[in-house]
PDB file of N, CA and C in Angstrom:
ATOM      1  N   UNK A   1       0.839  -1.176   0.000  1.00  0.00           N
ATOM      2  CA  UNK A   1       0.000   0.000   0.000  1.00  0.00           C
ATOM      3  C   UNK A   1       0.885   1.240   0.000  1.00  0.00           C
ATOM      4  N   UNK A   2       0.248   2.238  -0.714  1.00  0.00           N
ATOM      5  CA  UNK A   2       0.849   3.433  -0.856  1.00  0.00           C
ATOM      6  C   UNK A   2       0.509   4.718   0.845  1.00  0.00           C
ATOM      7  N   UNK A   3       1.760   4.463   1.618  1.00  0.00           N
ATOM      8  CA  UNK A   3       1.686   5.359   2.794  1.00  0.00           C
ATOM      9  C   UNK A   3       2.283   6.867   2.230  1.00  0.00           C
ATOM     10  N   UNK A   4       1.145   8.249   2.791  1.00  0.00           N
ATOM     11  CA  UNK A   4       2.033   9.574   2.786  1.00  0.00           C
ATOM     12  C   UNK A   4       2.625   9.822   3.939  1.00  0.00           C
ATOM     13  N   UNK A   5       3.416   9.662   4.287  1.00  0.00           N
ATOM     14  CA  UNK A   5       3.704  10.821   5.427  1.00  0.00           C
ATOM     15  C   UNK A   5       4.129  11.989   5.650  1.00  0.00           C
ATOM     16  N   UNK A   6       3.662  12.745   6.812  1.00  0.00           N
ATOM     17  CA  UNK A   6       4.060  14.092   6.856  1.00  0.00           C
ATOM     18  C   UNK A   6       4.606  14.301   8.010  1.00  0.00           C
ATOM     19  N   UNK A   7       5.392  15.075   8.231  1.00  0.00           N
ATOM     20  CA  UNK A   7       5.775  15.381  10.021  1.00  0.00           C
ATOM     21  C   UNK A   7       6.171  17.065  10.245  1.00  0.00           C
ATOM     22  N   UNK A   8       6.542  17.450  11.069  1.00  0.00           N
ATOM     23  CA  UNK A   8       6.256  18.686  11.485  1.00  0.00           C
ATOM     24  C   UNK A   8       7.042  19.319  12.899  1.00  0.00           C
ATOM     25  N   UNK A   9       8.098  19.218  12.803  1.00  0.00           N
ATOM     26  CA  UNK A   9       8.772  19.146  13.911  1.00  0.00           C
ATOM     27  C   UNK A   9       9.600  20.298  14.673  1.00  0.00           C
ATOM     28  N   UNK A  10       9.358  20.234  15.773  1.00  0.00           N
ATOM     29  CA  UNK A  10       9.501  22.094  16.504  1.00  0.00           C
ATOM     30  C   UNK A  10      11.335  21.702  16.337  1.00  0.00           C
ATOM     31  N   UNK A  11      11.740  22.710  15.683  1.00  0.00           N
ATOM     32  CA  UNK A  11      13.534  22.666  15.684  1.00  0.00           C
ATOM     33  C   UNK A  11      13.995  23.787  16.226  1.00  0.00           C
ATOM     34  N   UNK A  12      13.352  24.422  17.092  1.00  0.00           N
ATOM     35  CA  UNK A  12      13.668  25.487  17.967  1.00  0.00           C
ATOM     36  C   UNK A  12      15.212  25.660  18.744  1.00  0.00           C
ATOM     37  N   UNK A  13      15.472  24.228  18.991  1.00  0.00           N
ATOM     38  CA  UNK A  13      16.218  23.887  20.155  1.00  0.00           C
ATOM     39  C   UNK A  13      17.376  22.858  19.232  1.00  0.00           C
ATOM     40  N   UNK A  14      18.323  22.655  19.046  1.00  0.00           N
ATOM     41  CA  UNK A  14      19.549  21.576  19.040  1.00  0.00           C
ATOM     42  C   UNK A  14      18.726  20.262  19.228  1.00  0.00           C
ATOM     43  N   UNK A  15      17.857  19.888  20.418  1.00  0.00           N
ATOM     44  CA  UNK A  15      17.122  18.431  20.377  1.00  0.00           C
ATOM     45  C   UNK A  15      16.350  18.054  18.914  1.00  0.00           C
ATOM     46  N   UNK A  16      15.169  19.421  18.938  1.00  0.00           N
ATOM     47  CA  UNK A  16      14.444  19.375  17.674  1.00  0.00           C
ATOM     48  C   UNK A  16      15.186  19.289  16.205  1.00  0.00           C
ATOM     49  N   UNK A  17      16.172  20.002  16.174  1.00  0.00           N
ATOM     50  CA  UNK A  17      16.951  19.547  15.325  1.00  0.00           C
ATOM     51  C   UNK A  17      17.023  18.381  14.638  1.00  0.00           C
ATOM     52  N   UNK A  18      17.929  17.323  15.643  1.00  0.00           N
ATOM     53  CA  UNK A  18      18.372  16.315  15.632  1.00  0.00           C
ATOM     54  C   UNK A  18      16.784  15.583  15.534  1.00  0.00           C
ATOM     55  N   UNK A  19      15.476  15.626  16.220  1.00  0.00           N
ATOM     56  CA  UNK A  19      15.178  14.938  15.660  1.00  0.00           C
ATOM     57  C   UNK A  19      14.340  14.572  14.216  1.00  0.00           C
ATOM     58  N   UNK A  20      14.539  16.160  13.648  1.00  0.00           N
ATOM     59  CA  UNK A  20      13.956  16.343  12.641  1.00  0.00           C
ATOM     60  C   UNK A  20      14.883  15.520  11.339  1.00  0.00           C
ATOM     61  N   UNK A  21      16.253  15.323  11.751  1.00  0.00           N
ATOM     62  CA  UNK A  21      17.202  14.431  11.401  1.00  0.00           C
ATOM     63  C   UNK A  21      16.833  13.198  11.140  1.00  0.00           C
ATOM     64  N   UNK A  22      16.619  12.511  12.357  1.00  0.00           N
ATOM     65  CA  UNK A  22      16.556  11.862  12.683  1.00  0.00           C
ATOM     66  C   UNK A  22      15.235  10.887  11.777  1.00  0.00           C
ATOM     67  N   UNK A  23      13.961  11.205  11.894  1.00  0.00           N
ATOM     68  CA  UNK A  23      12.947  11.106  11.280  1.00  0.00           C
ATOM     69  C   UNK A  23      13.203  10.973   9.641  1.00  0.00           C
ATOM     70  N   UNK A  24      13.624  11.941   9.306  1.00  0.00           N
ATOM     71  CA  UNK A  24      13.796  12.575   7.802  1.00  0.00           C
ATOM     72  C   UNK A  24      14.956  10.794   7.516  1.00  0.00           C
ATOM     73  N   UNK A  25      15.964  10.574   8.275  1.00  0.00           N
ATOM     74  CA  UNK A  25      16.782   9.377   7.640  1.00  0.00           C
ATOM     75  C   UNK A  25      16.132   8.320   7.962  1.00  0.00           C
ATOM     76  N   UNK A  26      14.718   7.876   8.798  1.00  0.00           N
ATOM     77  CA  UNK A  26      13.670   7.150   8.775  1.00  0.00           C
ATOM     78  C   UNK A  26      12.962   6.630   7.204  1.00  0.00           C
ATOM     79  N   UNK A  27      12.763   7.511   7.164  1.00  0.00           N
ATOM     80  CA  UNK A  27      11.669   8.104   6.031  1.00  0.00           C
ATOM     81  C   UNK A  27      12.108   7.887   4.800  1.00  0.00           C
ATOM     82  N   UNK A  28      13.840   8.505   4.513  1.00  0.00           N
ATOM     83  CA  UNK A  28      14.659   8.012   3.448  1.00  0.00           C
ATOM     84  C   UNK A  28      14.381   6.075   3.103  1.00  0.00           C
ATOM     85  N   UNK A  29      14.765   5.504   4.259  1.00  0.00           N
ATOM     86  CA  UNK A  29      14.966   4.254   4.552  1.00  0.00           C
ATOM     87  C   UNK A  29      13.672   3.434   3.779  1.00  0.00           C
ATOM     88  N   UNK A  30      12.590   4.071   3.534  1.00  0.00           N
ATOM     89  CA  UNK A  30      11.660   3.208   3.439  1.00  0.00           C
ATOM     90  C   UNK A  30      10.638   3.967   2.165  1.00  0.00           C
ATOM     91  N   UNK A  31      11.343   5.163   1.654  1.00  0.00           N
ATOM     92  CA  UNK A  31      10.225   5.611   0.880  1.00  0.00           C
ATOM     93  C   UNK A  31      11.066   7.055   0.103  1.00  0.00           C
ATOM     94  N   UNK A  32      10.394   8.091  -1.141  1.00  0.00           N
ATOM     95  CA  UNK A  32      11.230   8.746  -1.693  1.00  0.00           C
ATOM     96  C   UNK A  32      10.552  10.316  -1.045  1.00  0.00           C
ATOM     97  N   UNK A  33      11.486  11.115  -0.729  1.00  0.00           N
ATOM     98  CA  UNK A  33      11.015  12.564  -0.474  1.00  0.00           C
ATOM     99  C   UNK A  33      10.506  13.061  -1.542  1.00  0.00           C
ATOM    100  N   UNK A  34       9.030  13.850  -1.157  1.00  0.00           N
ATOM    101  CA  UNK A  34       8.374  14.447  -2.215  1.00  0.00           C
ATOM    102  C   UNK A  34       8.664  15.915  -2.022  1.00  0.00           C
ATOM    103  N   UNK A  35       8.124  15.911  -0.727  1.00  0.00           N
ATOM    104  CA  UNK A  35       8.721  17.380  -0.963  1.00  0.00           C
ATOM    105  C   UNK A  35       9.470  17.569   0.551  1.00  0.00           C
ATOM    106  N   UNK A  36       9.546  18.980   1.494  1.00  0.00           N
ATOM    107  CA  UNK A  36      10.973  19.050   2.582  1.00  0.00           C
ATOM    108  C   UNK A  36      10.191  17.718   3.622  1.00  0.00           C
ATOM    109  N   UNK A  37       8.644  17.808   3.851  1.00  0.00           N
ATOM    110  CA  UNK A  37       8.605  17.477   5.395  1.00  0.00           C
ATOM    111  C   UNK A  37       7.536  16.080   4.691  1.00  0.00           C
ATOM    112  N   UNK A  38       7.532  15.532   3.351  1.00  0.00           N
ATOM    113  CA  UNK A  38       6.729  14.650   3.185  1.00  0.00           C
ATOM    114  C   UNK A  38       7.507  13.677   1.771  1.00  0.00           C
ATOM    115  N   UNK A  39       6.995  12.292   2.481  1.00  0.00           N
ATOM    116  CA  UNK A  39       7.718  11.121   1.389  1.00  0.00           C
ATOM    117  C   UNK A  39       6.165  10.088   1.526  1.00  0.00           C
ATOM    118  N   UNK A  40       6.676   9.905  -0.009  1.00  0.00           N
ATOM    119  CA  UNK A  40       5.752   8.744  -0.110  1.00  0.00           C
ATOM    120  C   UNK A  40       6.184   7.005  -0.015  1.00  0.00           C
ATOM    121  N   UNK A  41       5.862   6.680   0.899  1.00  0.00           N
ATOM    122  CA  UNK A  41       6.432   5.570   0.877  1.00  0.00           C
ATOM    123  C   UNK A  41       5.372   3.583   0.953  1.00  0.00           C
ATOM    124  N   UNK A  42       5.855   3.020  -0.060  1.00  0.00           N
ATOM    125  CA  UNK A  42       5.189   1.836  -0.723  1.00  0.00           C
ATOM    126  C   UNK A  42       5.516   0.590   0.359  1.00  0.00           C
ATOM    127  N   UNK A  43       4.710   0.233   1.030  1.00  0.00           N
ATOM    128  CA  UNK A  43       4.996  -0.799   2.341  1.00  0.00           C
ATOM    129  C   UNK A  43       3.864  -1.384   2.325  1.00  0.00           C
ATOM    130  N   UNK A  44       4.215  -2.731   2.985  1.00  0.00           N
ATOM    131  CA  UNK A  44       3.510  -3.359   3.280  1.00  0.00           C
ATOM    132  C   UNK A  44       2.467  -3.575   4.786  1.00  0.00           C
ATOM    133  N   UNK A  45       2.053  -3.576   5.440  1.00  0.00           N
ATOM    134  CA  UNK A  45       1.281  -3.911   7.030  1.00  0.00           C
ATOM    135  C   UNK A  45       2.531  -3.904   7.957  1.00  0.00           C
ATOM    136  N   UNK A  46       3.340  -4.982   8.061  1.00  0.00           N
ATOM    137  CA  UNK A  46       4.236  -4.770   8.684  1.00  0.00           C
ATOM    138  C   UNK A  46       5.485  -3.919   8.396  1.00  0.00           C
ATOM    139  N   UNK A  47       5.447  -3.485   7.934  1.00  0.00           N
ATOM    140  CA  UNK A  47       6.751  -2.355   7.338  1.00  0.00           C
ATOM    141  C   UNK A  47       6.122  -1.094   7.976  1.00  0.00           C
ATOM    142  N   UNK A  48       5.026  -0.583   7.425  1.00  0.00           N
ATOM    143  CA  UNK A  48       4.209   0.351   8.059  1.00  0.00           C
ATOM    144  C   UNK A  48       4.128   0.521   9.919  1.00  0.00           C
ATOM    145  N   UNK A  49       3.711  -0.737  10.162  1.00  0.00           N
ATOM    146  CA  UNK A  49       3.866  -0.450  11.816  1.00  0.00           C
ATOM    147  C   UNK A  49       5.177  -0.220  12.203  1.00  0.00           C
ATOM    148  N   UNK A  50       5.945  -1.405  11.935  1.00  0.00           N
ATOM    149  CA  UNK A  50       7.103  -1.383  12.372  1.00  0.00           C
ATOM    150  C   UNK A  50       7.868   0.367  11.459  1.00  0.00           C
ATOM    151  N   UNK A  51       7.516   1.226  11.116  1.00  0.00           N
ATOM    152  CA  UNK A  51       8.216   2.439  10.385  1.00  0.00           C
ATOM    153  C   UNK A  51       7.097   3.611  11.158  1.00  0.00           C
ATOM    154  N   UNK A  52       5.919   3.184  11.830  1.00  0.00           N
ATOM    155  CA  UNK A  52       5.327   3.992  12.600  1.00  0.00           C
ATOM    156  C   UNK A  52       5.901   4.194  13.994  1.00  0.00           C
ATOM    157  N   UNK A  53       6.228   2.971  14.263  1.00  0.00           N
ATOM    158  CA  UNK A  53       6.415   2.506  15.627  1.00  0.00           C
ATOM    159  C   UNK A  53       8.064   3.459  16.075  1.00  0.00           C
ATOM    160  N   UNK A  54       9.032   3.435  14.995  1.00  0.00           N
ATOM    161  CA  UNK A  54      10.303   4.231  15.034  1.00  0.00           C
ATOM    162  C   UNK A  54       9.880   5.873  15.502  1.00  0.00           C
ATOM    163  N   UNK A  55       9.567   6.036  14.428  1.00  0.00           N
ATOM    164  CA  UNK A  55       8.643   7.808  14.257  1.00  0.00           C
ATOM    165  C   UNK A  55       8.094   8.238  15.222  1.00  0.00           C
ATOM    166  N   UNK A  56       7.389   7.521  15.919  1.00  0.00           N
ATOM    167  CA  UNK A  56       6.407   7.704  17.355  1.00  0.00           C
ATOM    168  C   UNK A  56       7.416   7.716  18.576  1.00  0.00           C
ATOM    169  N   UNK A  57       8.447   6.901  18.546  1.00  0.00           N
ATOM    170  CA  UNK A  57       9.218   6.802  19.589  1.00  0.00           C
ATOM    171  C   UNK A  57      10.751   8.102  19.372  1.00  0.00           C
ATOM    172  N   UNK A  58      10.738   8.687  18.484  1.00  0.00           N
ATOM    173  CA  UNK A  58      11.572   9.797  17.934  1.00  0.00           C
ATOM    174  C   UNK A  58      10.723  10.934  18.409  1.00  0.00           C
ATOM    175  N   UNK A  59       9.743  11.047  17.891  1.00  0.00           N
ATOM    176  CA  UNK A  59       9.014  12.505  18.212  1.00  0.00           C
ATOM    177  C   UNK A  59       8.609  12.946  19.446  1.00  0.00           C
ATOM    178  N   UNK A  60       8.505  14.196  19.576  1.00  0.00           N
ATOM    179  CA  UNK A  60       8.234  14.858  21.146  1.00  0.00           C
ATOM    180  C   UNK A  60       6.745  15.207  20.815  1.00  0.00           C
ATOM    181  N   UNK A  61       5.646  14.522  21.337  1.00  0.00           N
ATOM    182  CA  UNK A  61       4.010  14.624  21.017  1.00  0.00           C
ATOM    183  C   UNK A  61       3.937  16.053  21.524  1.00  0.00           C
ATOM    184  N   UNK A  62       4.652  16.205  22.606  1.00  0.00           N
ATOM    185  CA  UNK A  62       3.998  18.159  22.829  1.00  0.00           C
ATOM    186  C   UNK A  62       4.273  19.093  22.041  1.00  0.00           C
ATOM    187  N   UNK A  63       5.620  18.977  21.371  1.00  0.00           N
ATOM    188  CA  UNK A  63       6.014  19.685  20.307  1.00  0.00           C
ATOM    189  C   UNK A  63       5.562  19.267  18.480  1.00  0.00           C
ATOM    190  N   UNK A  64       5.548  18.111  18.245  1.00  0.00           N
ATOM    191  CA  UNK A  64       5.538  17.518  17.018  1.00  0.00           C
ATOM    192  C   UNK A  64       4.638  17.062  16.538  1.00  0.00           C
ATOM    193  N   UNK A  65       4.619  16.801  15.420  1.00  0.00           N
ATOM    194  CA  UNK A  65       3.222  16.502  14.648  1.00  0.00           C
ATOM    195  C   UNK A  65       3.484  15.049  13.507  1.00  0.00           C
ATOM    196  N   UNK A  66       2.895  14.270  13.217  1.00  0.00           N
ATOM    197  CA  UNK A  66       3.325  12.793  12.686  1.00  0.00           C
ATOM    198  C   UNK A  66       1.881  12.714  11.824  1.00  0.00           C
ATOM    199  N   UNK A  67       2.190  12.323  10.355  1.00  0.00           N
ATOM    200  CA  UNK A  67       0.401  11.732   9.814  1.00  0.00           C
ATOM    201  C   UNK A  67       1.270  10.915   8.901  1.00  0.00           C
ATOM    202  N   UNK A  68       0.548   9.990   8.917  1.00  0.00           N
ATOM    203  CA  UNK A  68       0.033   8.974   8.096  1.00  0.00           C
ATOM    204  C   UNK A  68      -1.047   9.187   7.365  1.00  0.00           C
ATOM    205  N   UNK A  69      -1.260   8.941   6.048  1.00  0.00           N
ATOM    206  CA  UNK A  69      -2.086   9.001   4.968  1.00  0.00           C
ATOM    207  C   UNK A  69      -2.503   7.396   3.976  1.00  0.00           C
ATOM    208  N   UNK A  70      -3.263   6.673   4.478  1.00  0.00           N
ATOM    209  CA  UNK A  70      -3.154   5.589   3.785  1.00  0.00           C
ATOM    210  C   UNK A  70      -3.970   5.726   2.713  1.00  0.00           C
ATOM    211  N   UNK A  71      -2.951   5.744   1.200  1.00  0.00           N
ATOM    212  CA  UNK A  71      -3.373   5.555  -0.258  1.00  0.00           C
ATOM    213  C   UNK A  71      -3.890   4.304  -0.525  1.00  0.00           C
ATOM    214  N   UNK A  72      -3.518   3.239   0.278  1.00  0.00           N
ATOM    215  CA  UNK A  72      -3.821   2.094  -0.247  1.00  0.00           C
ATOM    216  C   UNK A  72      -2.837   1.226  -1.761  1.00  0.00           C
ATOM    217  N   UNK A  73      -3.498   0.326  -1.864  1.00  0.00           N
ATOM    218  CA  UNK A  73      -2.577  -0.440  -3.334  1.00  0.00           C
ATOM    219  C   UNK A  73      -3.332   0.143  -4.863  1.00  0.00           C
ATOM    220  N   UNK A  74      -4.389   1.308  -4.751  1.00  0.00           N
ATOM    221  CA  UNK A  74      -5.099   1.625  -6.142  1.00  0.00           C
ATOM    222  C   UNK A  74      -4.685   3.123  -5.909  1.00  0.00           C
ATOM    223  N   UNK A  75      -3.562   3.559  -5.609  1.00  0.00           N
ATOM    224  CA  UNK A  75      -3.248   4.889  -5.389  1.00  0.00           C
ATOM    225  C   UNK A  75      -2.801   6.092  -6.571  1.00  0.00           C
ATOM    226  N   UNK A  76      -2.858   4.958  -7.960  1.00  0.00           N
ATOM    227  CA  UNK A  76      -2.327   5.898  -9.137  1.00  0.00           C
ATOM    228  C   UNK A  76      -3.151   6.666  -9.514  1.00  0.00           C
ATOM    229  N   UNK A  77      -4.609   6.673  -9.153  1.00  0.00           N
ATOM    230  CA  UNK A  77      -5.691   7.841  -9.809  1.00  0.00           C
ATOM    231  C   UNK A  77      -6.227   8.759  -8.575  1.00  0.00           C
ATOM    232  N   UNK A  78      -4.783   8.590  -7.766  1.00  0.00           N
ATOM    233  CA  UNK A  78      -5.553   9.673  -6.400  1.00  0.00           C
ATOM    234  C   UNK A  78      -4.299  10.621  -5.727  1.00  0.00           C
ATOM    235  N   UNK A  79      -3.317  10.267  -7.097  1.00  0.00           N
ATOM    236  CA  UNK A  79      -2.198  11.439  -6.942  1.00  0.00           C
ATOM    237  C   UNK A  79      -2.230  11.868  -8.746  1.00  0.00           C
ATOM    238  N   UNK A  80      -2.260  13.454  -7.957  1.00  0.00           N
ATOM    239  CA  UNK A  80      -1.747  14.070  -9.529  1.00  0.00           C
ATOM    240  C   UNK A  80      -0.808  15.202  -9.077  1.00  0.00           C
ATOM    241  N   UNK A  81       0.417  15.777 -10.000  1.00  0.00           N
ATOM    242  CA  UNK A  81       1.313  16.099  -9.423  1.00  0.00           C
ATOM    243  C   UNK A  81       1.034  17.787 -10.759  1.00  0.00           C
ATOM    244  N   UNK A  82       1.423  18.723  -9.807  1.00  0.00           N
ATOM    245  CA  UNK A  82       2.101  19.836 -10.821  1.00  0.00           C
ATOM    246  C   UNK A  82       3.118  20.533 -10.757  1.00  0.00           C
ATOM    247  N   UNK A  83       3.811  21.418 -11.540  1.00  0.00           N
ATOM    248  CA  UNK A  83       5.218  21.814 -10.991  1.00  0.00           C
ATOM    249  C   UNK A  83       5.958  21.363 -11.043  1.00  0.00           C
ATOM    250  N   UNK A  84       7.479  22.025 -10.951  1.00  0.00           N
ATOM    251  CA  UNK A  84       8.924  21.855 -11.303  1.00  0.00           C
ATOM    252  C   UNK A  84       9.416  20.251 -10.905  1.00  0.00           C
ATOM    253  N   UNK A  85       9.024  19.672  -9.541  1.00  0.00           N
ATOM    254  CA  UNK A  85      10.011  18.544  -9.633  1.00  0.00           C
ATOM    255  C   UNK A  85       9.206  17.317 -10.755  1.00  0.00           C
ATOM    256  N   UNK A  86      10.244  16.735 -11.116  1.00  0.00           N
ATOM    257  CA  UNK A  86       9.332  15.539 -12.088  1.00  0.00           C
ATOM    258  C   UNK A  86       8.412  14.431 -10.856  1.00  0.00           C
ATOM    259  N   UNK A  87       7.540  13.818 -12.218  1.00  0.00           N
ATOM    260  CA  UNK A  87       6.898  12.904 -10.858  1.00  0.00           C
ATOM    261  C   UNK A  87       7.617  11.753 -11.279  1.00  0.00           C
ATOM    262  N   UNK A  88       7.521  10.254 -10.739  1.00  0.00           N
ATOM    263  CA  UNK A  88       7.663   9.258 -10.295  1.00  0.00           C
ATOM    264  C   UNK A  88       7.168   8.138 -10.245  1.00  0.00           C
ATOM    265  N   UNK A  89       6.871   6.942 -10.447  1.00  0.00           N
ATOM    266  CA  UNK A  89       6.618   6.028  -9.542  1.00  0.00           C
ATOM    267  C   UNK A  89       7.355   5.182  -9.181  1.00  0.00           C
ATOM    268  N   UNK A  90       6.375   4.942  -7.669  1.00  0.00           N
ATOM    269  CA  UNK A  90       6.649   4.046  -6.821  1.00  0.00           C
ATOM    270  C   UNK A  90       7.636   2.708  -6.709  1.00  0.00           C
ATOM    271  N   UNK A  91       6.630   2.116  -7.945  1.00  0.00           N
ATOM    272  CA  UNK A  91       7.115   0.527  -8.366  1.00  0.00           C
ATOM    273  C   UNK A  91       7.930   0.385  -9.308  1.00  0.00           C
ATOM    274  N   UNK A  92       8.790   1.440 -10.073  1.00  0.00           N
ATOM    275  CA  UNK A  92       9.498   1.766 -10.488  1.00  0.00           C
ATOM    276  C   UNK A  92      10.908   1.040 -10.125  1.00  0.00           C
ATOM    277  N   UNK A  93      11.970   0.688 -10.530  1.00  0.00           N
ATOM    278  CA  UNK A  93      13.177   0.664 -10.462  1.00  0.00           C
ATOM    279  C   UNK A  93      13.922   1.574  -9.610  1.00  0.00           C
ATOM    280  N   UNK A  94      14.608   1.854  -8.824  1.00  0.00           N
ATOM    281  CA  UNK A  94      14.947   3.311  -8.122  1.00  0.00           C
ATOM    282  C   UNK A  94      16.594   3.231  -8.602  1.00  0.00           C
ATOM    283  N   UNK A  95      17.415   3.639  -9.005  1.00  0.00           N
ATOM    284  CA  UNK A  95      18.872   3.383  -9.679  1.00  0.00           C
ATOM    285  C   UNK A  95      19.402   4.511  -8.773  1.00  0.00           C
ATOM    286  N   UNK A  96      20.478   3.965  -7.476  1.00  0.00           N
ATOM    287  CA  UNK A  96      21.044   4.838  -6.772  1.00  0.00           C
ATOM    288  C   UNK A  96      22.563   4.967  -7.258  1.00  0.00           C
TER     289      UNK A  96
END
């Protein structure tokens, strides 16, 4: 299934910083940045918890903000993209 996530993180402080870091090389790990504070990332049930479960235990709930967006596996007619960066997909090949 196609997960969005978004996060939102107070970097006020050296902590927030780091864990806005922190999150963001989460996020790399499992999915492609769309844009600064959101990646789309293609997982399965357990990939998803277990990539929620990291995120939740990183973030400061009084300060920070975490969403999940579940696209589901029929997600190609419920993204449309405009503007400068090119789009993508998912199931694509990724050539690093």
């Amino acid at each position: 299934m196609l997960v969005l996530i978004t996060y939102d993180v107070n970097t006020e402080d050296a902590a927030g910083r780091k864990r806005l870091r922190q999150i963001a090389r989460q996020c790399v790990n499992y999915g492609q940045r769309v844009q600064c504070s959101v990646f789309e990332c293609l997982l399965d049930a357990a990939q998803c918890r277990k990539l929620q479960a990291k995120l939740c235990s990183i973030i400061e709930p009084e300060k920070d903000s975490l969403r999940f967006y579940y696209l589901g596996n029929r997600y190609d007619n419920r993204i449309e993209h405009f503007g400068a960066r090119p789009t993508y997909s998912p199931e694509d090949p990724l050539i690093v």
